[in-house]
C-alpha atoms as a PDB file:
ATOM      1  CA  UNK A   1       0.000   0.000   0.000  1.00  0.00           C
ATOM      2  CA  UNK A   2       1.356   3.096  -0.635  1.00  0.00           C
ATOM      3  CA  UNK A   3       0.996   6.506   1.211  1.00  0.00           C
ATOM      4  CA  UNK A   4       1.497   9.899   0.624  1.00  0.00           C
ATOM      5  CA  UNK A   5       0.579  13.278   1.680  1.00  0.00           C
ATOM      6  CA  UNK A   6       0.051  16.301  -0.215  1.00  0.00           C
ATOM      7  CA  UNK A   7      -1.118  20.234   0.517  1.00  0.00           C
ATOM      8  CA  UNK A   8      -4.580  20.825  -1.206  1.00  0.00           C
ATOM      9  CA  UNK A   9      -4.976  24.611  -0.983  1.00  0.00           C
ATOM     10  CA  UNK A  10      -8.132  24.787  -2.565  1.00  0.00           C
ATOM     11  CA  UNK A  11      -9.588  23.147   0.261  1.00  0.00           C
ATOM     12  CA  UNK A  12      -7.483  24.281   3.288  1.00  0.00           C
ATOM     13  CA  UNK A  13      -6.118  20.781   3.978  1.00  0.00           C
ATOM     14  CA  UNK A  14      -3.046  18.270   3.883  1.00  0.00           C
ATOM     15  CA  UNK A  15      -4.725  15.053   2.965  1.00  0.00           C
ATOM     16  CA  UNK A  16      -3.135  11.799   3.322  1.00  0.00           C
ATOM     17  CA  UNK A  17      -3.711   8.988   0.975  1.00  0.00           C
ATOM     18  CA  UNK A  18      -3.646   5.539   0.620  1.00  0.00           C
ATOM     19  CA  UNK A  19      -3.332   3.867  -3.133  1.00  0.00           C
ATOM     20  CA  UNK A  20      -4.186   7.190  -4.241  1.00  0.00           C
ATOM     21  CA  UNK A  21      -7.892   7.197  -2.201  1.00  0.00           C
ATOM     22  CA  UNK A  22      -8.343  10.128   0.777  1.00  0.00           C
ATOM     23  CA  UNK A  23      -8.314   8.230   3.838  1.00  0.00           C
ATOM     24  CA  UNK A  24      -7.856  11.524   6.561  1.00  0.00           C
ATOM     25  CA  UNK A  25      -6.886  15.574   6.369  1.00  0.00           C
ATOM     26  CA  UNK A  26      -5.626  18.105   8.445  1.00  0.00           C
ATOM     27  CA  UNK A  27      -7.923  21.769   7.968  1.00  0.00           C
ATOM     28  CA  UNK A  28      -5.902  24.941   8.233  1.00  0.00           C
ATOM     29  CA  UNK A  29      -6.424  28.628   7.810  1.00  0.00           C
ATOM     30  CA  UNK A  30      -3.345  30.648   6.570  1.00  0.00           C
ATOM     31  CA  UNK A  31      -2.808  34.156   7.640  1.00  0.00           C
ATOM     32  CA  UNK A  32       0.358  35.757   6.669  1.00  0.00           C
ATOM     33  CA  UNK A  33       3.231  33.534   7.758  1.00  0.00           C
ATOM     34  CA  UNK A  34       1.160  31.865  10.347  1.00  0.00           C
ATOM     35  CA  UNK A  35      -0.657  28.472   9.746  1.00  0.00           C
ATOM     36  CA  UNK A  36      -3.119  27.126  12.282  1.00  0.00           C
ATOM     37  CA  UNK A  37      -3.817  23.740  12.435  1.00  0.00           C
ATOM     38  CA  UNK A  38      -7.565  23.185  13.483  1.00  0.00           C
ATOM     39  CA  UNK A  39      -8.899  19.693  12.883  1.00  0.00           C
ATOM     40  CA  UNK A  40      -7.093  16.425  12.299  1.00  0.00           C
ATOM     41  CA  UNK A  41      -9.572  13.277  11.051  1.00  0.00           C
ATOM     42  CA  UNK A  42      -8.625   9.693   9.843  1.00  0.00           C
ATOM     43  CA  UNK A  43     -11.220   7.555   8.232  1.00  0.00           C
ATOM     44  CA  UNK A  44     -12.538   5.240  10.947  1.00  0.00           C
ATOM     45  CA  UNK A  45     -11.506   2.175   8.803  1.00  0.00           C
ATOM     46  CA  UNK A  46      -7.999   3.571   8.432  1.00  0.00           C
ATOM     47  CA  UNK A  47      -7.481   4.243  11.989  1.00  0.00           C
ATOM     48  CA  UNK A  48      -5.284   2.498  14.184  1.00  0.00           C
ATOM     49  CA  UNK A  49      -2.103   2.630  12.252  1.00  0.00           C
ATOM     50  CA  UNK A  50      -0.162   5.729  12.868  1.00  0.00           C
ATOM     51  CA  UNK A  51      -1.600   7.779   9.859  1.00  0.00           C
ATOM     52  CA  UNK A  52      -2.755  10.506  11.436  1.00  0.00           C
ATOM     53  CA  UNK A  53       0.899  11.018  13.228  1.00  0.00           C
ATOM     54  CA  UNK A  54       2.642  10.414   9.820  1.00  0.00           C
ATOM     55  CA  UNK A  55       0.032  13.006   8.491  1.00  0.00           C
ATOM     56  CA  UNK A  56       0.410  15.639  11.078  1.00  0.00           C
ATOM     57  CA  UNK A  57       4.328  15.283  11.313  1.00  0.00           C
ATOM     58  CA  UNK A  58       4.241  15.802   7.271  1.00  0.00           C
ATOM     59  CA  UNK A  59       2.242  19.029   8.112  1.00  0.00           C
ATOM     60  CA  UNK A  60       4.770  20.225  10.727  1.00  0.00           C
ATOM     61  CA  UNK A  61       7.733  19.169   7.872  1.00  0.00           C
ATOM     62  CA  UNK A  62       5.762  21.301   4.908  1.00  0.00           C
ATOM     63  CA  UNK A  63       4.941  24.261   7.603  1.00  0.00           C
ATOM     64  CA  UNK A  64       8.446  24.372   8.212  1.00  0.00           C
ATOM     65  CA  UNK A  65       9.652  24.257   4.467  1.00  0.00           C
ATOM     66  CA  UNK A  66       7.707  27.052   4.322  1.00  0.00           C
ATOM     67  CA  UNK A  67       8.918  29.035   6.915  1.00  0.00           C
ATOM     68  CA  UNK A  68       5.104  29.310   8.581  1.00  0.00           C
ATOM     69  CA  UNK A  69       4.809  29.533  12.310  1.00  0.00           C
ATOM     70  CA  UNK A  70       2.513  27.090  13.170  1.00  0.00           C
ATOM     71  CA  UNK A  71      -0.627  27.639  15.952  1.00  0.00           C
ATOM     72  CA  UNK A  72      -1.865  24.039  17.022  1.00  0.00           C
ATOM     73  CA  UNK A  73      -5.638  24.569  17.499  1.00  0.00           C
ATOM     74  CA  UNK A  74      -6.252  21.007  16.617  1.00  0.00           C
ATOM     75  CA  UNK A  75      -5.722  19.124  20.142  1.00  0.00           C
ATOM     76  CA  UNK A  76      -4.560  15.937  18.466  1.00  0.00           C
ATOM     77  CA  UNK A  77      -1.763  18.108  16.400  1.00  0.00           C
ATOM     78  CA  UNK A  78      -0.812  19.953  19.949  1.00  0.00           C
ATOM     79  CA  UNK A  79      -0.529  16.557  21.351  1.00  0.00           C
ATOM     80  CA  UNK A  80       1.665  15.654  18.474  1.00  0.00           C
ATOM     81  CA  UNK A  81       3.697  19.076  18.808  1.00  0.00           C
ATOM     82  CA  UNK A  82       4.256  17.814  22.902  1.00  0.00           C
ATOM     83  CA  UNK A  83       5.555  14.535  22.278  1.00  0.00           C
ATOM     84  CA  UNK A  84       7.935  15.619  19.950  1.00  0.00           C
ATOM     85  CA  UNK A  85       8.805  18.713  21.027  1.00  0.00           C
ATOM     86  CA  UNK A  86      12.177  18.428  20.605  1.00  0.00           C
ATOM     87  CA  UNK A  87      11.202  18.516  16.985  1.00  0.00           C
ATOM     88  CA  UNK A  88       8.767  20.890  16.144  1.00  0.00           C
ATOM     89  CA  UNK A  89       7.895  23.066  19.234  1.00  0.00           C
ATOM     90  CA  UNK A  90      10.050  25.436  17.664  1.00  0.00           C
ATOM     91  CA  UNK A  91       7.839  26.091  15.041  1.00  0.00           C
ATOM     92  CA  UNK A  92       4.638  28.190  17.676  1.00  0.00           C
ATOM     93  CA  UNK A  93       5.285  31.005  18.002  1.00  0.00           C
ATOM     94  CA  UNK A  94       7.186  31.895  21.896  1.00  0.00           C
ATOM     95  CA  UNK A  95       4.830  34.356  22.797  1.00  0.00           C
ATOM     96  CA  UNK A  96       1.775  32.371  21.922  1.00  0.00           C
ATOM     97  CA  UNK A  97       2.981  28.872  23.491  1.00  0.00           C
ATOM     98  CA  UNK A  98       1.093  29.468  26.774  1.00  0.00           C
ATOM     99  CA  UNK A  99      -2.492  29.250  24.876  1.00  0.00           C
ATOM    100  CA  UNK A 100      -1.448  25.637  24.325  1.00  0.00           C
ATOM    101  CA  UNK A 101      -0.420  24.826  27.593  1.00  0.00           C
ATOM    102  CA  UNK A 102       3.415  25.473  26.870  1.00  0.00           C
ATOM    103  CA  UNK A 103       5.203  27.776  29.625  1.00  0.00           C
ATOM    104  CA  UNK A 104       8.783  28.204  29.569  1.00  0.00           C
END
């Protein structure tokens, strides 16, 4: 099986795919250099399997690319964000980590 994610602008999501078929998305709004990440969903037949964390960290991996700050409205993408912080918490913004439960 293969799987791949892609941006699709026109609808204000990544999607990831499997063979080519939709199988999940993460919705965004883009304002300036800022992206916020509101809702993460994987197709309850898909689920299980660690797509929506490959999904999400493609996001992150694009957002960064991109040089877009990144504001994790989606809780499972925030709980991504945590668990790898190492990673990506670089990417929200320092003076808007505290909405997200981040304090330094």
């Amino acid at each position: 099986m293969t799987t791949a994610v892609r941006d699709d602008p026109a609808r204000h999501r990544y999607e990831i795919t499997e063979d080519g078929t939709v199988v999940g998305f993460v919705s965004y709004r883009i304002d300036g250099e800022v992206i916020d990440l509101v809702h993460t969903e994987i197709d309850p037949d898909h689920g299980g399997r660690g797509l929506a964390g490959q999904l999400v960290a493609a996001t992150l991996d694009d957002a960064r690319r991109r040089g877009l700050s990144v504001l994790p409205h989606c809780p499972f993408v925030a709980r991504y964000i945590d668990d790898h912080a190492a990673d990506y918490l670089d990417l929200v913004p320092a003076g808007r980590r505290a909405e997200f439960g981040w304090v330094d």
